[in-house]
Protein backbone atom coordinates (compact mmCIF):
# COMPACT_ATOMS: atom_id res chain seq x y z
CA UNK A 1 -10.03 85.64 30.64
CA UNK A 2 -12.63 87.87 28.92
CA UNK A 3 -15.37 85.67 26.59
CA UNK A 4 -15.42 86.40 22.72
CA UNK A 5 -18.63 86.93 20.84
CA UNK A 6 -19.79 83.92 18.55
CA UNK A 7 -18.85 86.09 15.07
CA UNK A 8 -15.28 87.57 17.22
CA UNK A 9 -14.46 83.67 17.76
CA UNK A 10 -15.81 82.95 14.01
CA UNK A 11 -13.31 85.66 12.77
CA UNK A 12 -10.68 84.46 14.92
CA UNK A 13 -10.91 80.81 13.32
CA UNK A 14 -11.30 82.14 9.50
CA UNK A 15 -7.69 84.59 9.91
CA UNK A 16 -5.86 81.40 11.52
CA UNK A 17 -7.94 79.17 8.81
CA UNK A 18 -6.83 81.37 6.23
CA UNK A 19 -3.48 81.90 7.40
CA UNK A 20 -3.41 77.59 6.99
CA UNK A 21 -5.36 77.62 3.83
CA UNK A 22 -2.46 79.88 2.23
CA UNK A 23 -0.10 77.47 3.85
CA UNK A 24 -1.50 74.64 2.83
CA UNK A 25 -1.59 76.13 -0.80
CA UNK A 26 1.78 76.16 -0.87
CA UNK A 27 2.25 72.80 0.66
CA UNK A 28 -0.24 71.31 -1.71
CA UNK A 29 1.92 72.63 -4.66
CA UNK A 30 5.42 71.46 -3.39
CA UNK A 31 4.06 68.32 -2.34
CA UNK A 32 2.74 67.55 -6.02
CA UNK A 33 5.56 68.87 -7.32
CA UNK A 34 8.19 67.12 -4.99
CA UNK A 35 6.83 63.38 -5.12
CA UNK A 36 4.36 63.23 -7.70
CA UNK A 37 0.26 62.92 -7.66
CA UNK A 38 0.96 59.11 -7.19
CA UNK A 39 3.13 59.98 -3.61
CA UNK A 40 0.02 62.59 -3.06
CA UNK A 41 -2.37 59.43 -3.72
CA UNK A 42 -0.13 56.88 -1.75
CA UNK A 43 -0.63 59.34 1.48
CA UNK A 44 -4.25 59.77 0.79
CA UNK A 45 -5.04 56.38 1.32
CA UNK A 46 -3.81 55.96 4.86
CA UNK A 47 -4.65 59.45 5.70
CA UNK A 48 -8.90 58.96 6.09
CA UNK A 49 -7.97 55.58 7.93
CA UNK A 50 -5.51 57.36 10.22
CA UNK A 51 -8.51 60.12 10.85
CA UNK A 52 -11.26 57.28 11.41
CA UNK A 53 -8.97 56.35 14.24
CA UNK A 54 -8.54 59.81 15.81
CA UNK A 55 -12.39 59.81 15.69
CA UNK A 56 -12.75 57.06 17.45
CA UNK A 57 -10.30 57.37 20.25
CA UNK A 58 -11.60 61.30 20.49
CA UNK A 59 -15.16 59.59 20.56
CA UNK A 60 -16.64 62.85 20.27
CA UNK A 61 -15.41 64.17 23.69
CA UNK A 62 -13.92 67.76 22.70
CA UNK A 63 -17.15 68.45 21.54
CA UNK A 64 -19.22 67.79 24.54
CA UNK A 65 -16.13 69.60 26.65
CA UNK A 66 -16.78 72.82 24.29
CA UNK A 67 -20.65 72.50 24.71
CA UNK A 68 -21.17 71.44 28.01
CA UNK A 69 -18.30 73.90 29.57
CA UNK A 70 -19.85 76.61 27.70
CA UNK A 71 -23.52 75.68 29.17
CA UNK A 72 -21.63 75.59 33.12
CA UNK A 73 -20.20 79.00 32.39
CA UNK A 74 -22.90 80.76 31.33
CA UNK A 75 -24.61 79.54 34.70
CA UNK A 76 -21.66 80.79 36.38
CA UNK A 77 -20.19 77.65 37.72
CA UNK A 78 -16.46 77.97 36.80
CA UNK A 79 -15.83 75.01 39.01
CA UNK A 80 -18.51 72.59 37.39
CA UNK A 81 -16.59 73.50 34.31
CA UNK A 82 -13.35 72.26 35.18
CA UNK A 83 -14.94 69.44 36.62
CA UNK A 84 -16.05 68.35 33.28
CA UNK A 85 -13.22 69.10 31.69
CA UNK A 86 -11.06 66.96 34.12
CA UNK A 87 -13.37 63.83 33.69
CA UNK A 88 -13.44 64.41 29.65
CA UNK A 89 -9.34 64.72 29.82
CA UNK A 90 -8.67 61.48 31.57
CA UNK A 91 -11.61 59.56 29.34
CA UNK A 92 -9.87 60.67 26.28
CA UNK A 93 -6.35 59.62 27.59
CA UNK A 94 -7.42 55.82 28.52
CA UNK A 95 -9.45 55.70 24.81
CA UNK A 96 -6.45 57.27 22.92
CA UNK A 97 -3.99 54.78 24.66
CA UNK A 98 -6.35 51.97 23.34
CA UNK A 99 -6.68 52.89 19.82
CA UNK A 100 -2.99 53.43 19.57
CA UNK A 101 -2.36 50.11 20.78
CA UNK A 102 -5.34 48.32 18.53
CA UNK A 103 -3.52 50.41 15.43
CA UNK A 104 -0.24 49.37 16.03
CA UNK A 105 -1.17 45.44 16.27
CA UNK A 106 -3.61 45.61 13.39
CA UNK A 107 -1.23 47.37 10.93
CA UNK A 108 -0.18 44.49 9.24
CA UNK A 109 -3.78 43.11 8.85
CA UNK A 110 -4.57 46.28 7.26
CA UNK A 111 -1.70 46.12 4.48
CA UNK A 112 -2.94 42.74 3.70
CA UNK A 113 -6.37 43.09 3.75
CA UNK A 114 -7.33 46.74 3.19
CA UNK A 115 -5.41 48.75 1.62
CA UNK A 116 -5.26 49.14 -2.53
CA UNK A 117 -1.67 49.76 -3.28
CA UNK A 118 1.00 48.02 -0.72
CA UNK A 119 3.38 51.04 -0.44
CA UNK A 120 1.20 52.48 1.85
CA UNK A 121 2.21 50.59 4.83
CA UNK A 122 5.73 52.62 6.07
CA UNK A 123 3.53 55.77 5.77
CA UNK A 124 0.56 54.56 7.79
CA UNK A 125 2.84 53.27 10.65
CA UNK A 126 4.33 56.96 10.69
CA UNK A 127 0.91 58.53 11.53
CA UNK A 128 0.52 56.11 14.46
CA UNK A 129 2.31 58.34 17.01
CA UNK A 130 -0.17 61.12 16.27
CA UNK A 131 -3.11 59.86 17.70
CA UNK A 132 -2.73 60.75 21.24
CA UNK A 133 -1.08 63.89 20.65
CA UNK A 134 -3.92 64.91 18.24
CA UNK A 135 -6.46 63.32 20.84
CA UNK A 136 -4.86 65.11 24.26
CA UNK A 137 -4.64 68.46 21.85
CA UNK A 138 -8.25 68.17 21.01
CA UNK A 139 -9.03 68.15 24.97
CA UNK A 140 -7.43 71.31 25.91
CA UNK A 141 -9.34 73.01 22.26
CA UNK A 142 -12.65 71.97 23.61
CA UNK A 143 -12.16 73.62 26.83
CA UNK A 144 -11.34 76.52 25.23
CA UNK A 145 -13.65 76.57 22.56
CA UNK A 146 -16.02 76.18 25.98
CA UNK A 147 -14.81 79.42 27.30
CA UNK A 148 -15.54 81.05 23.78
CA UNK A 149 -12.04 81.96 23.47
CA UNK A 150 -10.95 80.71 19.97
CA UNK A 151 -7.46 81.97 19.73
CA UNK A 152 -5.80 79.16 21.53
CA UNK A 153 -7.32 76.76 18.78
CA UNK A 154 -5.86 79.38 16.21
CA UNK A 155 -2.47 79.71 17.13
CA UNK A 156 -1.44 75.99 17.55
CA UNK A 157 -3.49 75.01 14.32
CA UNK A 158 -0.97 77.71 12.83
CA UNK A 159 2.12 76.35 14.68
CA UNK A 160 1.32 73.17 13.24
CA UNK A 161 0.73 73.79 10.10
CA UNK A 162 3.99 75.43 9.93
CA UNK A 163 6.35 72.43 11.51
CA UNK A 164 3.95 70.17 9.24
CA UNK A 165 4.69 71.73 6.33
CA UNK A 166 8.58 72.69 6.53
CA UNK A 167 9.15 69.06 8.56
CA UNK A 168 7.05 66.86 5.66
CA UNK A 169 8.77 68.69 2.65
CA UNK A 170 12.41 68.20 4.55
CA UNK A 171 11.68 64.46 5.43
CA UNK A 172 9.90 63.75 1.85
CA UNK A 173 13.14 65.18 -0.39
CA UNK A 174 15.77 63.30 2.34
CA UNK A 175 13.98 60.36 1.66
CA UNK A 176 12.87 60.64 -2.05
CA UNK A 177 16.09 58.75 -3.48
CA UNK A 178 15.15 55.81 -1.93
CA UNK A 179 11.51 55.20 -3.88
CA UNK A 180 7.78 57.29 -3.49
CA UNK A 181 6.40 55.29 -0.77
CA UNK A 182 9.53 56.11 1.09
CA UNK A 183 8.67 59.82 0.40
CA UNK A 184 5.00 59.33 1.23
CA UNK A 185 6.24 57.95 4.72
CA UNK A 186 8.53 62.01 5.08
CA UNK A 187 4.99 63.40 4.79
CA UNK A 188 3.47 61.31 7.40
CA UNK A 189 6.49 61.77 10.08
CA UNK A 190 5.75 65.93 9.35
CA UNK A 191 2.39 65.52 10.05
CA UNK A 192 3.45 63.98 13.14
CA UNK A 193 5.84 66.58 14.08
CA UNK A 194 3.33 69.32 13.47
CA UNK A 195 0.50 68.05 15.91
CA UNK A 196 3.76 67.60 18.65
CA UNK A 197 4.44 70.85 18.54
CA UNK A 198 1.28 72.31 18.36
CA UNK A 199 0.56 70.61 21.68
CA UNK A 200 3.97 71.65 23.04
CA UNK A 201 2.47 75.23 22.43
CA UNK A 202 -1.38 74.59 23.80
CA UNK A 203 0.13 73.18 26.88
CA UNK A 204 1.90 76.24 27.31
CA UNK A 205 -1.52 78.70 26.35
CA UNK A 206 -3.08 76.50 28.72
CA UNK A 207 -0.88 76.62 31.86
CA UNK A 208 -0.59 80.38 31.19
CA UNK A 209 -4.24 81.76 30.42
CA UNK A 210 -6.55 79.39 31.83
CA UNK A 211 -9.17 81.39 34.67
CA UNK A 212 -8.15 80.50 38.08
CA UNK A 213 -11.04 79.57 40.47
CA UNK A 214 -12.08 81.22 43.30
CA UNK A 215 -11.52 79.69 46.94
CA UNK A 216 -13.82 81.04 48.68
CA UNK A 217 -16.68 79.91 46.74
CA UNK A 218 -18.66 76.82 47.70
CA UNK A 219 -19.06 73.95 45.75
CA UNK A 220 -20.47 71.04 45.38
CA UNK A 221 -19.72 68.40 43.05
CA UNK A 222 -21.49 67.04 41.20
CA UNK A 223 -21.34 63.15 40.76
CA UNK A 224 -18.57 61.93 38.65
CA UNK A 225 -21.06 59.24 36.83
CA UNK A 226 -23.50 61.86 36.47
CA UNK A 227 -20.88 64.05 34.65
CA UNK A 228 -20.03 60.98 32.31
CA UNK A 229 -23.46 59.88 31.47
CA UNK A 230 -23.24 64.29 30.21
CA UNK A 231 -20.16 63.70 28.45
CA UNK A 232 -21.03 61.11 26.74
CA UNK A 233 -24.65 61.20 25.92
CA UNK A 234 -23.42 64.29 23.24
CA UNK A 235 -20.32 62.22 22.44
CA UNK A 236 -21.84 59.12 21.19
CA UNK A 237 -24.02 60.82 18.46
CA UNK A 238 -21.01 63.17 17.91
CA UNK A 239 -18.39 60.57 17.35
CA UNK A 240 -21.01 58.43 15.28
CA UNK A 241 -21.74 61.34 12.89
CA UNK A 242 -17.45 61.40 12.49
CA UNK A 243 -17.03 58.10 12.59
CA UNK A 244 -19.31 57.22 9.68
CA UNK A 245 -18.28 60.81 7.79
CA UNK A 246 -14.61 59.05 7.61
CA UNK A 247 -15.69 55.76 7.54
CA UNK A 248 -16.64 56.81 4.40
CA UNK A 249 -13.85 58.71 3.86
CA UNK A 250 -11.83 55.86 4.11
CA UNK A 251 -14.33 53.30 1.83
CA UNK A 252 -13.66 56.26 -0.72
CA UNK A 253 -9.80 56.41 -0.30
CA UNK A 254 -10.48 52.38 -1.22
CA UNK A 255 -13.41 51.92 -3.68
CA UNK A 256 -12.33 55.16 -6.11
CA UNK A 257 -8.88 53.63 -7.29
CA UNK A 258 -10.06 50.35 -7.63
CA UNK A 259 -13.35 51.62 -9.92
CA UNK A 260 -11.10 53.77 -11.93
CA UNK A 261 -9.04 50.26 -12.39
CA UNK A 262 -12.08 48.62 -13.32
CA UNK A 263 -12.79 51.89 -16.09
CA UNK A 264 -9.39 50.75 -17.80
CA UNK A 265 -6.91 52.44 -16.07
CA UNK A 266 -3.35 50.40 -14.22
CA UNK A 267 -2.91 50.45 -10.53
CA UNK A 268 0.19 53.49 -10.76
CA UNK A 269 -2.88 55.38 -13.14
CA UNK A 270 -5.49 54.64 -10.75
CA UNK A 271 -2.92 55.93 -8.15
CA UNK A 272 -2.27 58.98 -9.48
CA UNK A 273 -5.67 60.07 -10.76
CA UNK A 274 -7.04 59.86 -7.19
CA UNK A 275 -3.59 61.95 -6.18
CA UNK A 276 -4.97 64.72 -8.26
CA UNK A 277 -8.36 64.86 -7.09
CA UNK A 278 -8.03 64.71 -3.66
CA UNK A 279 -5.20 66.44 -3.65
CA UNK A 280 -5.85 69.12 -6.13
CA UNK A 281 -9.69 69.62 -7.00
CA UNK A 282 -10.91 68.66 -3.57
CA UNK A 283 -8.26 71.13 -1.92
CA UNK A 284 -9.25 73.73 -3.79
CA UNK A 285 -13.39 72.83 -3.55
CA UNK A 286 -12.58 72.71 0.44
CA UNK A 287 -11.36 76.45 0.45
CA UNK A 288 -14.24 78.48 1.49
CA UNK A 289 -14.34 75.53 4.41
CA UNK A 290 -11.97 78.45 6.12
CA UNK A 291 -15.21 79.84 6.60
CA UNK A 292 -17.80 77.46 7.46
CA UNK A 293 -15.70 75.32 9.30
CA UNK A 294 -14.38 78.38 11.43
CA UNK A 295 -18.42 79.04 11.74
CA UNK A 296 -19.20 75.81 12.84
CA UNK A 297 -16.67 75.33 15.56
CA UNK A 298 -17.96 78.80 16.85
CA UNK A 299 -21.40 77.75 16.79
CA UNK A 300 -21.34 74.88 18.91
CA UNK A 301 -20.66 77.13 21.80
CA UNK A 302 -22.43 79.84 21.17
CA UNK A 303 -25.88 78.01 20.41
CA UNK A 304 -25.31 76.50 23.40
CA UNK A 305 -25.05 79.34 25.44
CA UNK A 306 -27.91 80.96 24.08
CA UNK A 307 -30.05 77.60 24.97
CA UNK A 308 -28.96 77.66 28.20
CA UNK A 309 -30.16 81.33 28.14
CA UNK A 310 -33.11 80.09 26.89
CA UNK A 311 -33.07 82.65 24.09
CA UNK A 312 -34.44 81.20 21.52
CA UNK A 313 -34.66 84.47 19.01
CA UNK A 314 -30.63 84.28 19.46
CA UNK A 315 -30.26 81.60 18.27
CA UNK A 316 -32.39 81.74 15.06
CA UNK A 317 -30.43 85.14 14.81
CA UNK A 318 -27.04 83.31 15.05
CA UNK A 319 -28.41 80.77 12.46
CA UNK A 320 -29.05 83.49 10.20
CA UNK A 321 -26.31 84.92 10.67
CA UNK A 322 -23.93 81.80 9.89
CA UNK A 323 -25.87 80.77 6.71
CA UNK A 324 -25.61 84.38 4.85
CA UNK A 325 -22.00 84.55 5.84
CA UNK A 326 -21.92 81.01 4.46
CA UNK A 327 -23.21 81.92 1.00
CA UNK A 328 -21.45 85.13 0.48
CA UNK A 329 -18.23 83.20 1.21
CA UNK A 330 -19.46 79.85 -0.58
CA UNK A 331 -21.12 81.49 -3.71
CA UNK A 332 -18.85 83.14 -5.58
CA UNK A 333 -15.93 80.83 -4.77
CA UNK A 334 -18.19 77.95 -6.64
CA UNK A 335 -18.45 80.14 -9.65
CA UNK A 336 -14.60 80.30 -10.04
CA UNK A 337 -13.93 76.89 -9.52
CA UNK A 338 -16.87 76.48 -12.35
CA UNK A 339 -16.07 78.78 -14.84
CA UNK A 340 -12.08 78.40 -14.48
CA UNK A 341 -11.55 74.98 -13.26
CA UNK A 342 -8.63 73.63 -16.00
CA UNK A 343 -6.77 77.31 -15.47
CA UNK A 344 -6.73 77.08 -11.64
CA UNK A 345 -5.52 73.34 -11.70
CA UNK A 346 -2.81 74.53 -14.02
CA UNK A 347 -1.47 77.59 -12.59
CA UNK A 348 -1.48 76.78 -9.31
CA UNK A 349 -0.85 72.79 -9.25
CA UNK A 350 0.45 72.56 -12.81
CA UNK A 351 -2.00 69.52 -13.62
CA UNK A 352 -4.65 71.36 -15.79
CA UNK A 353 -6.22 67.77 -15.69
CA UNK A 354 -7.57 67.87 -12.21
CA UNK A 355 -9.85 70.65 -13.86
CA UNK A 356 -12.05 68.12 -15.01
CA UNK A 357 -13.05 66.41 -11.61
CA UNK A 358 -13.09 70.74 -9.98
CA UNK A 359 -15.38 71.83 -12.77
CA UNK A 360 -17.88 68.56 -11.85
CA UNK A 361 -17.53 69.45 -8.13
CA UNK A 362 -18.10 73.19 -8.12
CA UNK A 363 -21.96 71.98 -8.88
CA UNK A 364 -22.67 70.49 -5.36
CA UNK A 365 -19.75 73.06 -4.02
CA UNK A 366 -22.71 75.47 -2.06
CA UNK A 367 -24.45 72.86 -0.68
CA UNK A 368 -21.00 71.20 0.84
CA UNK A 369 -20.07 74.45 2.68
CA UNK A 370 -23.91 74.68 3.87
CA UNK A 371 -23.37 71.36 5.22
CA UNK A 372 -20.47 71.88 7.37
CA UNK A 373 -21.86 75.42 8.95
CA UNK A 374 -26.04 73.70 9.51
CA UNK A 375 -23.95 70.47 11.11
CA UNK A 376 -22.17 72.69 13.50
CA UNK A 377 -25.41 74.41 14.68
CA UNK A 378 -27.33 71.01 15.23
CA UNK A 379 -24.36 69.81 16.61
CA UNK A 380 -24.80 73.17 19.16
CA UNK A 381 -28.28 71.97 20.03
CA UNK A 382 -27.58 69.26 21.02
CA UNK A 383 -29.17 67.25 18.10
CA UNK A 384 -26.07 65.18 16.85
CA UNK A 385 -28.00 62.75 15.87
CA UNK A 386 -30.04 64.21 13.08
CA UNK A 387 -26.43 64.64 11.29
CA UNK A 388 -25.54 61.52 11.86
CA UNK A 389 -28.89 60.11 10.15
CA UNK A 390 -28.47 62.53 7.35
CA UNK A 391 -24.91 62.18 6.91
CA UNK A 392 -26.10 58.11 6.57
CA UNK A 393 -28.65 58.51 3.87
CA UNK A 394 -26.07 60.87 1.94
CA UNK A 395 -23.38 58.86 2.06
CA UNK A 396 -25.27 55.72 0.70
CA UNK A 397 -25.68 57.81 -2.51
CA UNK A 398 -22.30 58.78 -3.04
CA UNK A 399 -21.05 55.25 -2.21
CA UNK A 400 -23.50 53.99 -4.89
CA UNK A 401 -22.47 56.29 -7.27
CA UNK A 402 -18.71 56.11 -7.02
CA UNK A 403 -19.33 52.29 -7.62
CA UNK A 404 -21.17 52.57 -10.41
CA UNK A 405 -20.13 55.71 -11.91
CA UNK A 406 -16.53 55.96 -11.99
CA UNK A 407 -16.36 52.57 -13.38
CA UNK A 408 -17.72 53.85 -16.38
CA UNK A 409 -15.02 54.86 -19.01
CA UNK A 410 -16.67 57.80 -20.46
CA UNK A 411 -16.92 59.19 -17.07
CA UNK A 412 -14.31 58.06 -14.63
CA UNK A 413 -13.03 60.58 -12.10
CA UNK A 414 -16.04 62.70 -13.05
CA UNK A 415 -18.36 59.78 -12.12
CA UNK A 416 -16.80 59.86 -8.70
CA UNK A 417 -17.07 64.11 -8.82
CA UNK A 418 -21.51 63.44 -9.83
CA UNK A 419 -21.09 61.37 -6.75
CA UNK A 420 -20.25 63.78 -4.24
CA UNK A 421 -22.26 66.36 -5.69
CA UNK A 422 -25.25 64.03 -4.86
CA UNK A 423 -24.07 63.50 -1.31
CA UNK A 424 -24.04 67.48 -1.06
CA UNK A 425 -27.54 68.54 -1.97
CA UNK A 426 -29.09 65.70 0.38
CA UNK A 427 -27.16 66.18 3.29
CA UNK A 428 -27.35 69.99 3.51
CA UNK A 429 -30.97 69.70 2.47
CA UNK A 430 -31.94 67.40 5.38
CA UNK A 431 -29.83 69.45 7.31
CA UNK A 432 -32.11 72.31 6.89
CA UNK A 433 -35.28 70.83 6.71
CA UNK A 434 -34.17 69.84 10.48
CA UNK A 435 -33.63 73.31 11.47
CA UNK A 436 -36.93 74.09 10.26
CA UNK A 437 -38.59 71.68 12.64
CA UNK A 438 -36.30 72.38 15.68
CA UNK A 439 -36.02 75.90 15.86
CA UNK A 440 -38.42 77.46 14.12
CA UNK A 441 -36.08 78.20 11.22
CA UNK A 442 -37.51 80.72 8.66
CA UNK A 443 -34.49 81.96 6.62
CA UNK A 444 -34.91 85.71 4.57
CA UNK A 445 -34.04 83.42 1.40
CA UNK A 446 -33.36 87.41 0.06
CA UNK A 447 -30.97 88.12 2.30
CA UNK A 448 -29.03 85.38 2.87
CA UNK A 449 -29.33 84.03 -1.12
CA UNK A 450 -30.82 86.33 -3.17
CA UNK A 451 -28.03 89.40 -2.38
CA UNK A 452 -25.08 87.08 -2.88
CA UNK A 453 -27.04 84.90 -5.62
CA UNK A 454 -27.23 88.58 -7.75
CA UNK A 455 -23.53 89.85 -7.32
CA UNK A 456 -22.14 85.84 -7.98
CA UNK A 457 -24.42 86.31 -11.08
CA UNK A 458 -23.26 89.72 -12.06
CA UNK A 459 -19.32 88.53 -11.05
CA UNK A 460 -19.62 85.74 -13.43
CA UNK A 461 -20.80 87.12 -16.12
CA UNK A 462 -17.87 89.42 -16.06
CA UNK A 463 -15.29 86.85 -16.08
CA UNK A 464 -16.69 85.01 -18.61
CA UNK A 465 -16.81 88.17 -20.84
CA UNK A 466 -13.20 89.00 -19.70
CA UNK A 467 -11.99 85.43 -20.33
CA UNK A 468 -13.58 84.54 -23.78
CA UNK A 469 -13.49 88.02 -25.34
CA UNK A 470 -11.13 90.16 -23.81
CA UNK A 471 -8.25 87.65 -23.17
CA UNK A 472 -8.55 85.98 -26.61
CA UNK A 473 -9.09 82.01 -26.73
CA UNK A 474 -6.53 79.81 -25.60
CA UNK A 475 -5.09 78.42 -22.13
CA UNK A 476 -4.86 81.94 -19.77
CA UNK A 477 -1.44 82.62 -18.82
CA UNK A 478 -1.21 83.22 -14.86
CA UNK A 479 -1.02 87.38 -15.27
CA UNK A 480 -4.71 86.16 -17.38
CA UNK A 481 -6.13 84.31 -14.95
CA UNK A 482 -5.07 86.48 -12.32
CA UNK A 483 -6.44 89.50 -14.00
CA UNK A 484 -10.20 87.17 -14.09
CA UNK A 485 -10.12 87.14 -10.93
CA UNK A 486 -9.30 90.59 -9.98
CA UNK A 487 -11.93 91.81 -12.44
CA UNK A 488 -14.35 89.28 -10.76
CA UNK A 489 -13.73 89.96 -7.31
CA UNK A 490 -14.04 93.93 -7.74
CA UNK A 491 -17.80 93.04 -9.84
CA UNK A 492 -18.61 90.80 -7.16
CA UNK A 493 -17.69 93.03 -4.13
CA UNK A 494 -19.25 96.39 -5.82
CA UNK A 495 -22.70 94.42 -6.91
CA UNK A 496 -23.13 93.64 -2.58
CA UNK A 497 -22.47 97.18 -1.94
CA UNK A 498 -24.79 97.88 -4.28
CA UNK A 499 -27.46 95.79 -3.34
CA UNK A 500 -27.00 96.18 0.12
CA UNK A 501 -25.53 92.53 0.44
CA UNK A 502 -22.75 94.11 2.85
CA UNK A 503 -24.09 96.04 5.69
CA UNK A 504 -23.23 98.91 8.10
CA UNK A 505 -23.00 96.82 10.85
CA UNK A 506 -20.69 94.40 8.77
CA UNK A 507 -18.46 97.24 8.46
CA UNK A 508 -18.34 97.84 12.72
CA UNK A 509 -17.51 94.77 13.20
CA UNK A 510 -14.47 94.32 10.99
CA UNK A 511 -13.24 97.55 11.93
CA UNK A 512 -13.71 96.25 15.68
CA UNK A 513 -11.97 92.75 14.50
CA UNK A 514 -9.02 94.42 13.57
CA UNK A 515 -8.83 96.44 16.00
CA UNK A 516 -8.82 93.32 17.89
CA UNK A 517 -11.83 94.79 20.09
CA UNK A 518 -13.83 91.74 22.23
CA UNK A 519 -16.63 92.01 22.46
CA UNK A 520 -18.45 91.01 26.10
């Protein structure tokens, strides 16, 4: 099996990211539609909890799989490679076994004692299943990932978006007569389903396309507590930067509908409120994620590789890289979801409401997506703990503010957006300011921000001209809005060419993507 360049493997990740993303639109909408922002909200409660739990019984290891295969390979030791992927696989099988079994007895302590509204419970028990297929799935992606062969990742995270999405919406409307929780729980059991069959399917890639080993090589082994102590001394700062990340996630999923109860609002309000903004405005803010998350995956293998090559200009070159593909992807996404939150909300979710917490987070929306892609590179060398100390600091500011903030009736849900926002600019900040110090980092701020910065500019300005003047006040119909963002994408795309944001070599190498060319 032939390797695949860090931006092949990127591109790889962003079509089957994409390919979810448009998915997961359409899931997003029936979902609301089918059982309600207050279903939407019931399920959003358990779900961070049920993902603090994957975290945990992953503890990190697909991560060190993908980096420290990738580091074996590119010395040329297929066999050390396997070895640590056999010693990972069987670690995360005995700590997924134990955090299903600790979830299963502690489910009732959690109703009780944790979470807001007690309707969750049925469709928390439903996601219980899922964490050792989503933990033994995670395995076989790492040692792929480690290969630098992204397309197995791809394919099952289609699959199972697929089953998840026509499974959930089946379950939910059978089971919708008999009350919302009940409907909540449908969702659950499809997410469920999904990750099943996605591992049916990686089992299958893996059993069929893995690189068989030579016989007639020696080898020598290299101590199994020696490849543990490997394992896990990039797993524990791994899984500690998750684990807090949806620890929080879960104290959020908690604290925001109880501080929009203490602004005034009733438990089924509260409820619903938080349905629309995790559901809606944070789905939407979490779109260009196709890209940086696709990035940072990539990256962890790829930095890798070029440390153990001890090429250090690489890898500043593949940090470059990631952060001006971050910006032209993040930047003018930000400036729709700022200029156009209330008519996106409404067309697409048909809760123009949700507009108000989008418009609020479309100010800290660059630095989130900045964030994700600068974790994934530290994470690549080998520095998972200065994301986990950042992530720490960040988060104490957006837990202080969602306290504070949304309680406040003037503000509410928008208190909760300032919050984020906060948590944003700090964390990607940091992030950077640790690049600087590791690496070297010295970023051509005009080429990676300045170029994009101009054409968002220039794009902007055109839609708000086009929306304000053109189109006449009033709410945009959809053939409006749609004709915004046509007008705005064309402005934006033309002002890179233009400025020479969009480059020759840009050009190759999506004429060699789609030609499916891999590169060696």
């Amino acid at each position: 099996m032939s390797r695949q360049s860090f931006v092949y493997g990127a591109f790889i990740l962003l079509l089957a990211s994409l390919c979810n993303r448009l998915i997961g639109f359409a899931y997003q909408i029936l979902m609301i539609r089918l059982i309600r922002p207050e279903g939407v909200g019931l399920f959003n409660m358990v779900y961070p909890i049920y993902i603090l739990v994957l975290v945990l019984a992953t503890a990190g290891i697909p991560v060190a799989i993908s980096k420290l295969m990738a580091e074996e390979v590119a010395r040329g030791n297929l066999r050390g490679a396997y070895r640590v992927f056999s010693i990972a696989f069987w670690c995360i099988l005995a700590s997924s076994l134990f955090f299903t079994l600790v979830l299963i007895l502690g489910a009732p302590l959690l109703q009780r004692y944790v979470f807001p509204n007690p309707k969750v419970y049925y469709c928390f028990v439903s996601l219980i299943p899922g964490i050792i297929i989503v933990s033994l799935c995670s395995a076989f992606r790492g040692f792929f990932q480690g290969l630098q062969q992204m397309t197995p990742t791809a394919v099952t995270q289609v699959v199972e978006q697929l089953v998840r999405v026509i499974a959930g919406l089946g379950i939910a409307w059978l089971m919708l007569p008999k009350g919302i929780e009940y409907a909540a729980m449908g969702i659950s059991l499809g997410v469920v389903l999904g990750e099943f069959v996605g591992f049916l399917f990686m089992l299958v890639i893996y059993f069929q396309q893995r690189p068989l080993l030579s016989p007639t090589v020696l080898y020598f082994p290299e101590p199994a507590f020696k490849v543990t102590s490997r394992i896990f001394e990039l797993a524990i700062p791994v899984t500690l930067t998750r684990f807090v990340s949806t620890g929080f996630l879960s104290l959020d999923a908690m604290l925001i509908p109880r501080r929009l109860q203490a602004a005034g609002m009733s438990l089924s309000e509260a409820t619903g409120v938080y349905g629309q903004f995790v559901g809606i405005a944070e789905s939407l803010l979490f779109t260009p994620s196709i890209v940086t998350i696709s990035l940072a995956t990539a990256l962890i293998p790829a930095i890798s590789d070029a440390l153990a090559q001890n090429n250090l200009s690489l890898v500043r070159g593949r940090t470059e890289e990631a952060l001006r593909l971050t910006m032209l992807a993040g930047l003018p996404a930000t400036a729709v979801f700022f200029l156009l939150p209330r008519e996106l909300c409404q067309a697409i979710f048909g809760y123009a409401n949700a507009g108000v917490a989008l418009g609020t987070l479309a100010l800290g929306g660059p630095f989130l997506y900045l964030q994700q892609t600068t974790t994934g590179i530290l994470q690549g060398l080998g520095r998972a703990e200065r994301p986990l100390r950042n992530l720490m600091i960040a988060a104490a500011f957006k837990v202080t503010g969602i306290y504070y903030l949304t309680a406040i009736p003037a503000l509410g849900i928008r208190g909760t957006a300032l919050s984020l926002c906060a948590a944003y600019i700090i964390m990607s900040l940091l992030n950077y300011r640790d690049l600087k110090e590791i690496i070297g980092l010295r970023v051509d701020f005009g080429y990676c921000l300045g170029k994009p910065l101009v054409a968002t500019t220039g794009m902007s300005l055109v839609m708000w001209y086009v929306r304000n003047f053109m189109l006449g006040p009033g709410d945009l119909s959809r053939t409006g809005l749609l004709i915004v963002l046509l007008l705005g994408s064309f402005t934006y795309l033309s002002l890179l060419f233009v400025f020479g944001g969009v480059h020759s070599h840009d050009l190759r190498r999506l004429a060699s993507f789609l030609g499916w060319h891999v590169k060696k």
